[in-house]
PDB file of N, CA and C in Angstrom:
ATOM      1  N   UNK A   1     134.805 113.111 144.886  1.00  0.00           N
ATOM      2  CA  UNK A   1     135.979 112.457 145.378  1.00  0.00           C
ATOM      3  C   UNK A   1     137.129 113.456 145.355  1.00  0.00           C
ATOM      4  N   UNK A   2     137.643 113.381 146.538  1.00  0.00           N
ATOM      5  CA  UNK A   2     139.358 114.355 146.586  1.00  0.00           C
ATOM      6  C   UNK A   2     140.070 113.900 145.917  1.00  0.00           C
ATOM      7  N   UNK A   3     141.146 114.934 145.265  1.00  0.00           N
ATOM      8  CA  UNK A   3     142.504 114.220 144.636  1.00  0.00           C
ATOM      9  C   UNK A   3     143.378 114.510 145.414  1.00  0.00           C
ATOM     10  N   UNK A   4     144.680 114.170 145.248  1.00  0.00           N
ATOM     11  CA  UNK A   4     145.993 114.686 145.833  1.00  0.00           C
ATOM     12  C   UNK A   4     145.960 115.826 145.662  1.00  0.00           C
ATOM     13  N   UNK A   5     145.687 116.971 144.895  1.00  0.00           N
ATOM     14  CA  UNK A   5     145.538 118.292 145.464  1.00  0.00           C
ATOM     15  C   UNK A   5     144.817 119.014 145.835  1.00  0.00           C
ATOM     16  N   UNK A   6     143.662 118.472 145.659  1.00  0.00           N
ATOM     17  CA  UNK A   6     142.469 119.179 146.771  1.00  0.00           C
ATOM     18  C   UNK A   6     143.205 118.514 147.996  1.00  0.00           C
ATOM     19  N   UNK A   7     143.243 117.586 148.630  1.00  0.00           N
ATOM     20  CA  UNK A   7     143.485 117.480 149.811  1.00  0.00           C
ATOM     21  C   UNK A   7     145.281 117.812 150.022  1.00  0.00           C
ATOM     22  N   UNK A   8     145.980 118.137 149.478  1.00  0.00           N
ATOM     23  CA  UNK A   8     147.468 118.940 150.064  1.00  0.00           C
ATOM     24  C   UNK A   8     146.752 120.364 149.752  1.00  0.00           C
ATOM     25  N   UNK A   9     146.092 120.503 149.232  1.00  0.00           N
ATOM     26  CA  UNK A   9     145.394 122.064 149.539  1.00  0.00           C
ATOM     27  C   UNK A   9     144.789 122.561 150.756  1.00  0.00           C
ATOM     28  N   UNK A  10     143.887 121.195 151.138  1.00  0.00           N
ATOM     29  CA  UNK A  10     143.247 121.502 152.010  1.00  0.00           C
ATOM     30  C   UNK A  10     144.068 121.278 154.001  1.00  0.00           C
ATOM     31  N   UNK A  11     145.096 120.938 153.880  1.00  0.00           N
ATOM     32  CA  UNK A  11     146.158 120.343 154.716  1.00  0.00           C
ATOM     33  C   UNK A  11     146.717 121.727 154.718  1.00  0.00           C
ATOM     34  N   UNK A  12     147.135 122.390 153.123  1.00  0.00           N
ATOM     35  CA  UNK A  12     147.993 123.501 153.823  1.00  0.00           C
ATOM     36  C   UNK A  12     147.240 124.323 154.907  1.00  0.00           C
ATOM     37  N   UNK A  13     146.288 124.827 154.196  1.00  0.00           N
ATOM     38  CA  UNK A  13     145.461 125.538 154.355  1.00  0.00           C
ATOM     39  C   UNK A  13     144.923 125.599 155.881  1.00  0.00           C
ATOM     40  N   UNK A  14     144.583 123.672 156.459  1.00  0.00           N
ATOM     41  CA  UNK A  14     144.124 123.702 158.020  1.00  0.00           C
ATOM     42  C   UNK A  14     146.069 124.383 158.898  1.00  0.00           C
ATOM     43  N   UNK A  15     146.608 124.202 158.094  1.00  0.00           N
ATOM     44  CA  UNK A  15     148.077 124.363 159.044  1.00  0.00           C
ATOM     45  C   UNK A  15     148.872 125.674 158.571  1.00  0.00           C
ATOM     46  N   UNK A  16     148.136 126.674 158.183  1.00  0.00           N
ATOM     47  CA  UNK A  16     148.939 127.835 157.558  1.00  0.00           C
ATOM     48  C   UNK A  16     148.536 128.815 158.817  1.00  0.00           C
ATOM     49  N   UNK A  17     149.635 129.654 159.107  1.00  0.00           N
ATOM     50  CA  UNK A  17     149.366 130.768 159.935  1.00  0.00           C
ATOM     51  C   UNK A  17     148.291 131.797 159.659  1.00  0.00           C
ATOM     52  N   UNK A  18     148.033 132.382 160.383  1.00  0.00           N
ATOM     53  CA  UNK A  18     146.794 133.539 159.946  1.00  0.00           C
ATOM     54  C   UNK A  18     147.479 134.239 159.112  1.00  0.00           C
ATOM     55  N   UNK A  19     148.813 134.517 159.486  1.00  0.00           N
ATOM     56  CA  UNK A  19     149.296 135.424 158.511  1.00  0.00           C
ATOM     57  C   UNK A  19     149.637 135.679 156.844  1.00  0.00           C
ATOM     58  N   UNK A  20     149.313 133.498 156.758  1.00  0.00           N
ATOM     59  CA  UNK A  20     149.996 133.027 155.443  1.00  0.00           C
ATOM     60  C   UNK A  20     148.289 132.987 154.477  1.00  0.00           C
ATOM     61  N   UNK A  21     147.428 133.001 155.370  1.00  0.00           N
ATOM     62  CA  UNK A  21     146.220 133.110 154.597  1.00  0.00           C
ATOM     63  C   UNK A  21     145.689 134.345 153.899  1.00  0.00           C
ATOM     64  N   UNK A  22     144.364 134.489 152.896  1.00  0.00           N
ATOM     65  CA  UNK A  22     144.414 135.376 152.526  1.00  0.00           C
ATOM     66  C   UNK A  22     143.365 136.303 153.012  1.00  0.00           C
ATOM     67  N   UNK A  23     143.147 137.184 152.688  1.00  0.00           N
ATOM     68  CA  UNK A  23     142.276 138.479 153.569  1.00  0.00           C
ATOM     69  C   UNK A  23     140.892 137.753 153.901  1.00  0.00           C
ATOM     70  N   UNK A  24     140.264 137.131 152.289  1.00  0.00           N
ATOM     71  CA  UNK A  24     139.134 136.387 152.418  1.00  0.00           C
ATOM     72  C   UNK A  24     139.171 135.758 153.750  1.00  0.00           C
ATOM     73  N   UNK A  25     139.931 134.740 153.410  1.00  0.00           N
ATOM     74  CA  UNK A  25     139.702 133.447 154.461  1.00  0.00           C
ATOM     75  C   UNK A  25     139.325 132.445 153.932  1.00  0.00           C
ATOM     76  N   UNK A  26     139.375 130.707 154.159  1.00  0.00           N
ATOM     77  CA  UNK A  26     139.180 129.805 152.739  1.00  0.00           C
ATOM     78  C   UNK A  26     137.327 129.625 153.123  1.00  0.00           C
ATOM     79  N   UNK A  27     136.999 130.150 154.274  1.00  0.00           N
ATOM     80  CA  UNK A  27     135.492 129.938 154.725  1.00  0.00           C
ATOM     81  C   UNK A  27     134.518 130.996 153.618  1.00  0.00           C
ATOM     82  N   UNK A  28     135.116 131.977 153.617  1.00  0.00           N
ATOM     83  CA  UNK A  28     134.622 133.124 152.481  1.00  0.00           C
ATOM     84  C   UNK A  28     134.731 132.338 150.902  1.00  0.00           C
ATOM     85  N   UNK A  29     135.198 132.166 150.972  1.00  0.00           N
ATOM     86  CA  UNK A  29     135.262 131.224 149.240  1.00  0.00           C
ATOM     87  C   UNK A  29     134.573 130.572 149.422  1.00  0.00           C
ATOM     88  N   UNK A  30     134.392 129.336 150.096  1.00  0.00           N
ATOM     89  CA  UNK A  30     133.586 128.199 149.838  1.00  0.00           C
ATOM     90  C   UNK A  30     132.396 129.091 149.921  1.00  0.00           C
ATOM     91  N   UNK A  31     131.598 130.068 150.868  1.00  0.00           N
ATOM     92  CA  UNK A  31     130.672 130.667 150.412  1.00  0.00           C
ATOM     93  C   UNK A  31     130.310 130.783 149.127  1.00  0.00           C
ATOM     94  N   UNK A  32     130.943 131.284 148.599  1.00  0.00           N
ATOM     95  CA  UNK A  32     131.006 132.546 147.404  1.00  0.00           C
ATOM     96  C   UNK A  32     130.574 131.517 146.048  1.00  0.00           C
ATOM     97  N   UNK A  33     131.788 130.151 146.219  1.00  0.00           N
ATOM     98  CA  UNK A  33     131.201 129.262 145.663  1.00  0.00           C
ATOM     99  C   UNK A  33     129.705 128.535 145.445  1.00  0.00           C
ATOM    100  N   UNK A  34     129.703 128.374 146.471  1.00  0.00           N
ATOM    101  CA  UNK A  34     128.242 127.607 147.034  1.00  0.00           C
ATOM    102  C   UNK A  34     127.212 128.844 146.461  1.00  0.00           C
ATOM    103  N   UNK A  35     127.263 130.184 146.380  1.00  0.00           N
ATOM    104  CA  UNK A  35     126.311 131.144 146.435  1.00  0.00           C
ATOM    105  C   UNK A  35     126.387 130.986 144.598  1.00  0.00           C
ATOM    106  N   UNK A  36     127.785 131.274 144.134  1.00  0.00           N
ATOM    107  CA  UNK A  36     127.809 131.346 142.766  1.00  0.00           C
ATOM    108  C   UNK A  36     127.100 129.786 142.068  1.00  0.00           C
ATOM    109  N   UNK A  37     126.720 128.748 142.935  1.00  0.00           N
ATOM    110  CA  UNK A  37     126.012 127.285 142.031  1.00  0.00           C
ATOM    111  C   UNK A  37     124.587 127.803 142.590  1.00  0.00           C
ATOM    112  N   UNK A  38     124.445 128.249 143.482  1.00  0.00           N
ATOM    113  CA  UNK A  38     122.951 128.781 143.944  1.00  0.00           C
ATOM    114  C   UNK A  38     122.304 129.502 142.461  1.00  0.00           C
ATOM    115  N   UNK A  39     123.194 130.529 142.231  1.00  0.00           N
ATOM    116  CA  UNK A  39     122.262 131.457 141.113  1.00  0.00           C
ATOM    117  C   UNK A  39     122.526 130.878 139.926  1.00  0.00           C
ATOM    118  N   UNK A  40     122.871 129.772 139.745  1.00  0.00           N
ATOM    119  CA  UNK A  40     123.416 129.517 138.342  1.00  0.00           C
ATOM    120  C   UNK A  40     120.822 128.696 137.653  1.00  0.00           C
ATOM    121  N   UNK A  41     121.268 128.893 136.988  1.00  0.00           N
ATOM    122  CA  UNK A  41     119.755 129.177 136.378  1.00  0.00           C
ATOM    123  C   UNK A  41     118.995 127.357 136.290  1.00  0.00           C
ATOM    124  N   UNK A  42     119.945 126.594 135.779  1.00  0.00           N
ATOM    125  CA  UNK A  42     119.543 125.226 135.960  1.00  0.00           C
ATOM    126  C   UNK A  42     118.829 124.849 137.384  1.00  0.00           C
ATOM    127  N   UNK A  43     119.895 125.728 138.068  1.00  0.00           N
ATOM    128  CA  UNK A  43     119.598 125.121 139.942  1.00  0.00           C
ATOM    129  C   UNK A  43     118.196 125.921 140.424  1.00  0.00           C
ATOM    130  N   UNK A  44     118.605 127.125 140.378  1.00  0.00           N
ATOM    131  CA  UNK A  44     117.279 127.925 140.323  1.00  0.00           C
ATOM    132  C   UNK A  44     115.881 127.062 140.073  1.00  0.00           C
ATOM    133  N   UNK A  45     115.710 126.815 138.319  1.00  0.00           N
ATOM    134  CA  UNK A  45     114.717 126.092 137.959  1.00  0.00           C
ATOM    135  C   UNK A  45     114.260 124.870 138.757  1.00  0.00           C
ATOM    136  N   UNK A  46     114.903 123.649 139.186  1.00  0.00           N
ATOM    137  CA  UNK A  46     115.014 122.913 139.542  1.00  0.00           C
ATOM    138  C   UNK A  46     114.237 122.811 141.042  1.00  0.00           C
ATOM    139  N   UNK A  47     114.987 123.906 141.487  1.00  0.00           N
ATOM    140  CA  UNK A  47     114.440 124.055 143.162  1.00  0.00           C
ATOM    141  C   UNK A  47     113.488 124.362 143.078  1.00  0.00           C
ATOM    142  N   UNK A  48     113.024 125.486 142.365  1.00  0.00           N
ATOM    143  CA  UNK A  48     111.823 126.213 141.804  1.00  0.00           C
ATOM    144  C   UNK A  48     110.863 125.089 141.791  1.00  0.00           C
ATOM    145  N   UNK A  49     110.648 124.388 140.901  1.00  0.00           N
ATOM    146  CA  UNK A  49     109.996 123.032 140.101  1.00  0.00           C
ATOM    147  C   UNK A  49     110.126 122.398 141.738  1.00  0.00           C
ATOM    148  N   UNK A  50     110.717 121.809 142.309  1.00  0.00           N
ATOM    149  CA  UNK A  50     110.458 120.840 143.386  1.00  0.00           C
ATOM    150  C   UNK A  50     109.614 121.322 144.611  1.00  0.00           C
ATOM    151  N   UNK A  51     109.782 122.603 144.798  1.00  0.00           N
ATOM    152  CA  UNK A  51     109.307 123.305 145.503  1.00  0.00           C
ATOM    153  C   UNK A  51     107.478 123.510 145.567  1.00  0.00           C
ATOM    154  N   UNK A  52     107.627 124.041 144.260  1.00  0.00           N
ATOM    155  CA  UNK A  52     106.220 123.605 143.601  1.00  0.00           C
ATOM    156  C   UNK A  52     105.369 122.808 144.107  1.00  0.00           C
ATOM    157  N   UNK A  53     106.353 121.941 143.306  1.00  0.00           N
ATOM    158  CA  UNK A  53     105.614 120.241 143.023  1.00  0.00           C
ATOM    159  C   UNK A  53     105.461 120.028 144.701  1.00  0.00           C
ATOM    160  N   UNK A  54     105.867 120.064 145.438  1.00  0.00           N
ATOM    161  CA  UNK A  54     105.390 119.775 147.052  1.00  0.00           C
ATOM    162  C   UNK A  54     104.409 120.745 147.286  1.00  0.00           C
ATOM    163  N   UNK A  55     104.201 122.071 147.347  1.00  0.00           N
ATOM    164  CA  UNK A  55     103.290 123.127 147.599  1.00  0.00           C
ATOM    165  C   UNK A  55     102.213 122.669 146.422  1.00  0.00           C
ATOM    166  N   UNK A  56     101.773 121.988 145.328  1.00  0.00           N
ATOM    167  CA  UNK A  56     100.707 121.526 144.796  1.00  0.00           C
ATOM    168  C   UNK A  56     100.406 120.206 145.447  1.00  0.00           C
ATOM    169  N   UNK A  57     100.910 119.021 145.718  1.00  0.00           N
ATOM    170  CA  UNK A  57     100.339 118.273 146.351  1.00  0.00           C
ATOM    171  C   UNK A  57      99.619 118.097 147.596  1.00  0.00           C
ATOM    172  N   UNK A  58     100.605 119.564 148.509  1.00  0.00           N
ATOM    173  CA  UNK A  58      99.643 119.738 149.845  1.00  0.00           C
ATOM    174  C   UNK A  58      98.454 120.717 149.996  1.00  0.00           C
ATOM    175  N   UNK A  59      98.451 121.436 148.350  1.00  0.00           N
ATOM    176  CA  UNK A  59      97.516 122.320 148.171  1.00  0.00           C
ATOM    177  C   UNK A  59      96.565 121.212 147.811  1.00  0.00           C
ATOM    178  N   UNK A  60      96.012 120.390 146.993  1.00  0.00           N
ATOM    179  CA  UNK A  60      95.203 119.970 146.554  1.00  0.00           C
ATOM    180  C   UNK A  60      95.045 118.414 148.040  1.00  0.00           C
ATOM    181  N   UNK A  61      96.018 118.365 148.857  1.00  0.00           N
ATOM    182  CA  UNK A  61      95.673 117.291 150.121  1.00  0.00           C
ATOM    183  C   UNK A  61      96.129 115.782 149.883  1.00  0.00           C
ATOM    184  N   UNK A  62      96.781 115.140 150.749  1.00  0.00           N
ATOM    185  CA  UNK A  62      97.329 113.775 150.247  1.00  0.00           C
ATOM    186  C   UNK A  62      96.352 112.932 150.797  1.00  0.00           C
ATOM    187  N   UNK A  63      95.595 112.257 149.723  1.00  0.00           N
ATOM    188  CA  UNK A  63      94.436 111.240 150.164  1.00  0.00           C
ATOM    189  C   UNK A  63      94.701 109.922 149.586  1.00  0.00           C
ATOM    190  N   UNK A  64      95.978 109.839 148.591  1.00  0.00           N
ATOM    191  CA  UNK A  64      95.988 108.237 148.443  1.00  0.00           C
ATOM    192  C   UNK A  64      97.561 107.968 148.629  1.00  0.00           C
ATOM    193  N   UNK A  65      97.943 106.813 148.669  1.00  0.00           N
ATOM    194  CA  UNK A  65      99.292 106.420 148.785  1.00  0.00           C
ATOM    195  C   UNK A  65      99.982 106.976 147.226  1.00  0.00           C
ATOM    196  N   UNK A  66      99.481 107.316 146.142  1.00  0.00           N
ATOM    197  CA  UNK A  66     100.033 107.955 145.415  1.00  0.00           C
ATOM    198  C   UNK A  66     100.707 109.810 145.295  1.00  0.00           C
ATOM    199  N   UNK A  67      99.903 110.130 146.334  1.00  0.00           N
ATOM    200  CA  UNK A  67     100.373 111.091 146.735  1.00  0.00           C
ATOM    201  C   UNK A  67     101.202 111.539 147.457  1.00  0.00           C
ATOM    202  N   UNK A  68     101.217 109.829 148.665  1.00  0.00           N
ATOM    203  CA  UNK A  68     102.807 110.095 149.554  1.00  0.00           C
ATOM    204  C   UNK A  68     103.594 110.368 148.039  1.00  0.00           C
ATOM    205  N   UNK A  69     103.716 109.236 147.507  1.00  0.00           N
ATOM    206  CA  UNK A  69     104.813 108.650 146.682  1.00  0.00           C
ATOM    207  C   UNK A  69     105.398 110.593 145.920  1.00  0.00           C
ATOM    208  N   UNK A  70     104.689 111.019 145.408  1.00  0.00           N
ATOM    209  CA  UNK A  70     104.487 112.531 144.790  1.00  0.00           C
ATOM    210  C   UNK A  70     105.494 113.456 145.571  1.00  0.00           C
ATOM    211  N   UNK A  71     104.855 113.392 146.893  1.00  0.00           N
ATOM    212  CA  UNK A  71     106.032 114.220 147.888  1.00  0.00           C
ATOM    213  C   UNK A  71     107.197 113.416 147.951  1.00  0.00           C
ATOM    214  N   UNK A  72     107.494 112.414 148.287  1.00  0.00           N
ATOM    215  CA  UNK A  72     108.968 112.134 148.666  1.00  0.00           C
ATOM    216  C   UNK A  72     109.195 111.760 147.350  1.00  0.00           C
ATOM    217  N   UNK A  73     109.160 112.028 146.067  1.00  0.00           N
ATOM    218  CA  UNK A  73     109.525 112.019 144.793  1.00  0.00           C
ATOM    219  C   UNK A  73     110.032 113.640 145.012  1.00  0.00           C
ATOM    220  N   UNK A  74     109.430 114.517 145.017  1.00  0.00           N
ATOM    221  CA  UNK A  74     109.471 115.888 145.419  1.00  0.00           C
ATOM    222  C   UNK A  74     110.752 116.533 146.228  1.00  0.00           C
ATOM    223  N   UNK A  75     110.429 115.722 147.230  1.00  0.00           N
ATOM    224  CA  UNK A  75     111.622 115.731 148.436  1.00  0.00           C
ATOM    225  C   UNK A  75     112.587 115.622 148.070  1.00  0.00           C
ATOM    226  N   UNK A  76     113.103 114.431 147.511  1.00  0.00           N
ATOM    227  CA  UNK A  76     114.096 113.694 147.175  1.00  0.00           C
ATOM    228  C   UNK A  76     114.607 114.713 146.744  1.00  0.00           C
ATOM    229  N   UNK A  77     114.130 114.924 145.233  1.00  0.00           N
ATOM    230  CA  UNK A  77     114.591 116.109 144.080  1.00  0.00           C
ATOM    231  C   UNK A  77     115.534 117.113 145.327  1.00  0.00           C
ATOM    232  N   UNK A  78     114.109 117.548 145.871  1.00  0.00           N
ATOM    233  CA  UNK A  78     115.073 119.115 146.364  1.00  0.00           C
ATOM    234  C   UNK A  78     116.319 118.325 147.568  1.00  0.00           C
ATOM    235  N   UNK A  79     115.966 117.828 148.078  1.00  0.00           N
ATOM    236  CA  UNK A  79     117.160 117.712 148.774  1.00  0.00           C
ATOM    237  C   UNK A  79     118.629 116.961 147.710  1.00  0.00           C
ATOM    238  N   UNK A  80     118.279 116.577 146.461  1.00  0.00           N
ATOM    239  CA  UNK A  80     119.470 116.247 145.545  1.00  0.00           C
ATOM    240  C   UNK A  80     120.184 117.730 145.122  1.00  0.00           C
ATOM    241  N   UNK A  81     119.221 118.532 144.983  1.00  0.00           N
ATOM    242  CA  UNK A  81     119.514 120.323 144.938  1.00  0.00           C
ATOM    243  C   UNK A  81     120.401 120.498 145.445  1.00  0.00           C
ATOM    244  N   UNK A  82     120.287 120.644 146.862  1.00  0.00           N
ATOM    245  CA  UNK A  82     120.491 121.045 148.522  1.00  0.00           C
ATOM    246  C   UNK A  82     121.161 119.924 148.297  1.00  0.00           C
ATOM    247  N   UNK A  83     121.933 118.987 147.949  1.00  0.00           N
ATOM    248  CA  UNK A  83     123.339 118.495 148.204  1.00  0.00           C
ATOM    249  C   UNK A  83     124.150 118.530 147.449  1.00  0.00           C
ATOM    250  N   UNK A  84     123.960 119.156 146.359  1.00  0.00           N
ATOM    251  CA  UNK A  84     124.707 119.629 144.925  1.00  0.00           C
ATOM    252  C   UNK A  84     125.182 120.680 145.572  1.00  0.00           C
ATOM    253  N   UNK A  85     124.767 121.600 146.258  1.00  0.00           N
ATOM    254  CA  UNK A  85     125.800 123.015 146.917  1.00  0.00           C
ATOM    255  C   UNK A  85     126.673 122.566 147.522  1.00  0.00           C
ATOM    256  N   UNK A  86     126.182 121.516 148.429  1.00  0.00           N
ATOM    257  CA  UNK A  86     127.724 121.282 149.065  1.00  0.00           C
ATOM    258  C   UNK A  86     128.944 120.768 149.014  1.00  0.00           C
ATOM    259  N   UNK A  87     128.051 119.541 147.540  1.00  0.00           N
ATOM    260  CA  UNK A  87     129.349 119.019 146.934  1.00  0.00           C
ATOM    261  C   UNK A  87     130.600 119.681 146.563  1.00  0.00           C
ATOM    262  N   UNK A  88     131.586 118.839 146.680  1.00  0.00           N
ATOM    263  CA  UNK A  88     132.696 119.561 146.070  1.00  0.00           C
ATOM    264  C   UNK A  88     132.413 119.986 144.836  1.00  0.00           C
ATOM    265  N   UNK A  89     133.432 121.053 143.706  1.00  0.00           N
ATOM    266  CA  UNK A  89     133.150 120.756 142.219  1.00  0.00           C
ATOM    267  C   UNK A  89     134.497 119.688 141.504  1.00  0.00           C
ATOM    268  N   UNK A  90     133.558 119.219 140.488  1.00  0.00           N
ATOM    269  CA  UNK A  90     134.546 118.549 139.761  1.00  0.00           C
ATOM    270  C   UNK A  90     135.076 118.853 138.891  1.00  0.00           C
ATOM    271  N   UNK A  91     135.642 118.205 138.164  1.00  0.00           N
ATOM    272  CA  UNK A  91     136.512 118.696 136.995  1.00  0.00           C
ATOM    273  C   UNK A  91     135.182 118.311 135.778  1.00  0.00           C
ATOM    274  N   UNK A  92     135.027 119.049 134.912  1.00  0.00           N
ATOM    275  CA  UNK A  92     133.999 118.407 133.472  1.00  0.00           C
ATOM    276  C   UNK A  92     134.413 118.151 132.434  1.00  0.00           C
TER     277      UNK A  92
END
């Protein structure tokens, strides 16, 4: 969720001259961000582990409805990953 200053941040920021911005650019940060929760070691593991866990279920073949269930248990995970980067961060 935005607060009042993420979003008057993000207002200046769409309405500031090229000139008033900084060398980065605010597109280069949010990178940098997103790259710096990428390597952080929890996330790593995580993706790692889901990744897996889908590449073993289609290694060994999905033959019962317990095995859908396995992958989109799987799925889920990584795409909760893969929407943790894009989230904003919060305060902890």
């Amino acid at each position: 969720m935005l607060t009042r200053n993420d979003i008057a941040t993000a207002e200046r920021a769409t309405t500031a001259l090229p000139s008033e911005t900084s060398g980065k650019g605010i597109a280069s940060g949010v990178i940098q961000v997103r790259l710096a929760r990428m390597l952080r070691l929890e996330w790593l593991g995580q993706t790692v582990a889901s990744v897996c866990w889908i590449a073993s279920v289609l290694a060994y073949g999905i033959s019962s409805s317990g095995d859908w269930l396995q992958i989109c248990a799987a799925s889920a995970w990584l795409l909760a990953n893969i929407a943790s980067i894009a989230a904003p961060e919060t305060d902890r």
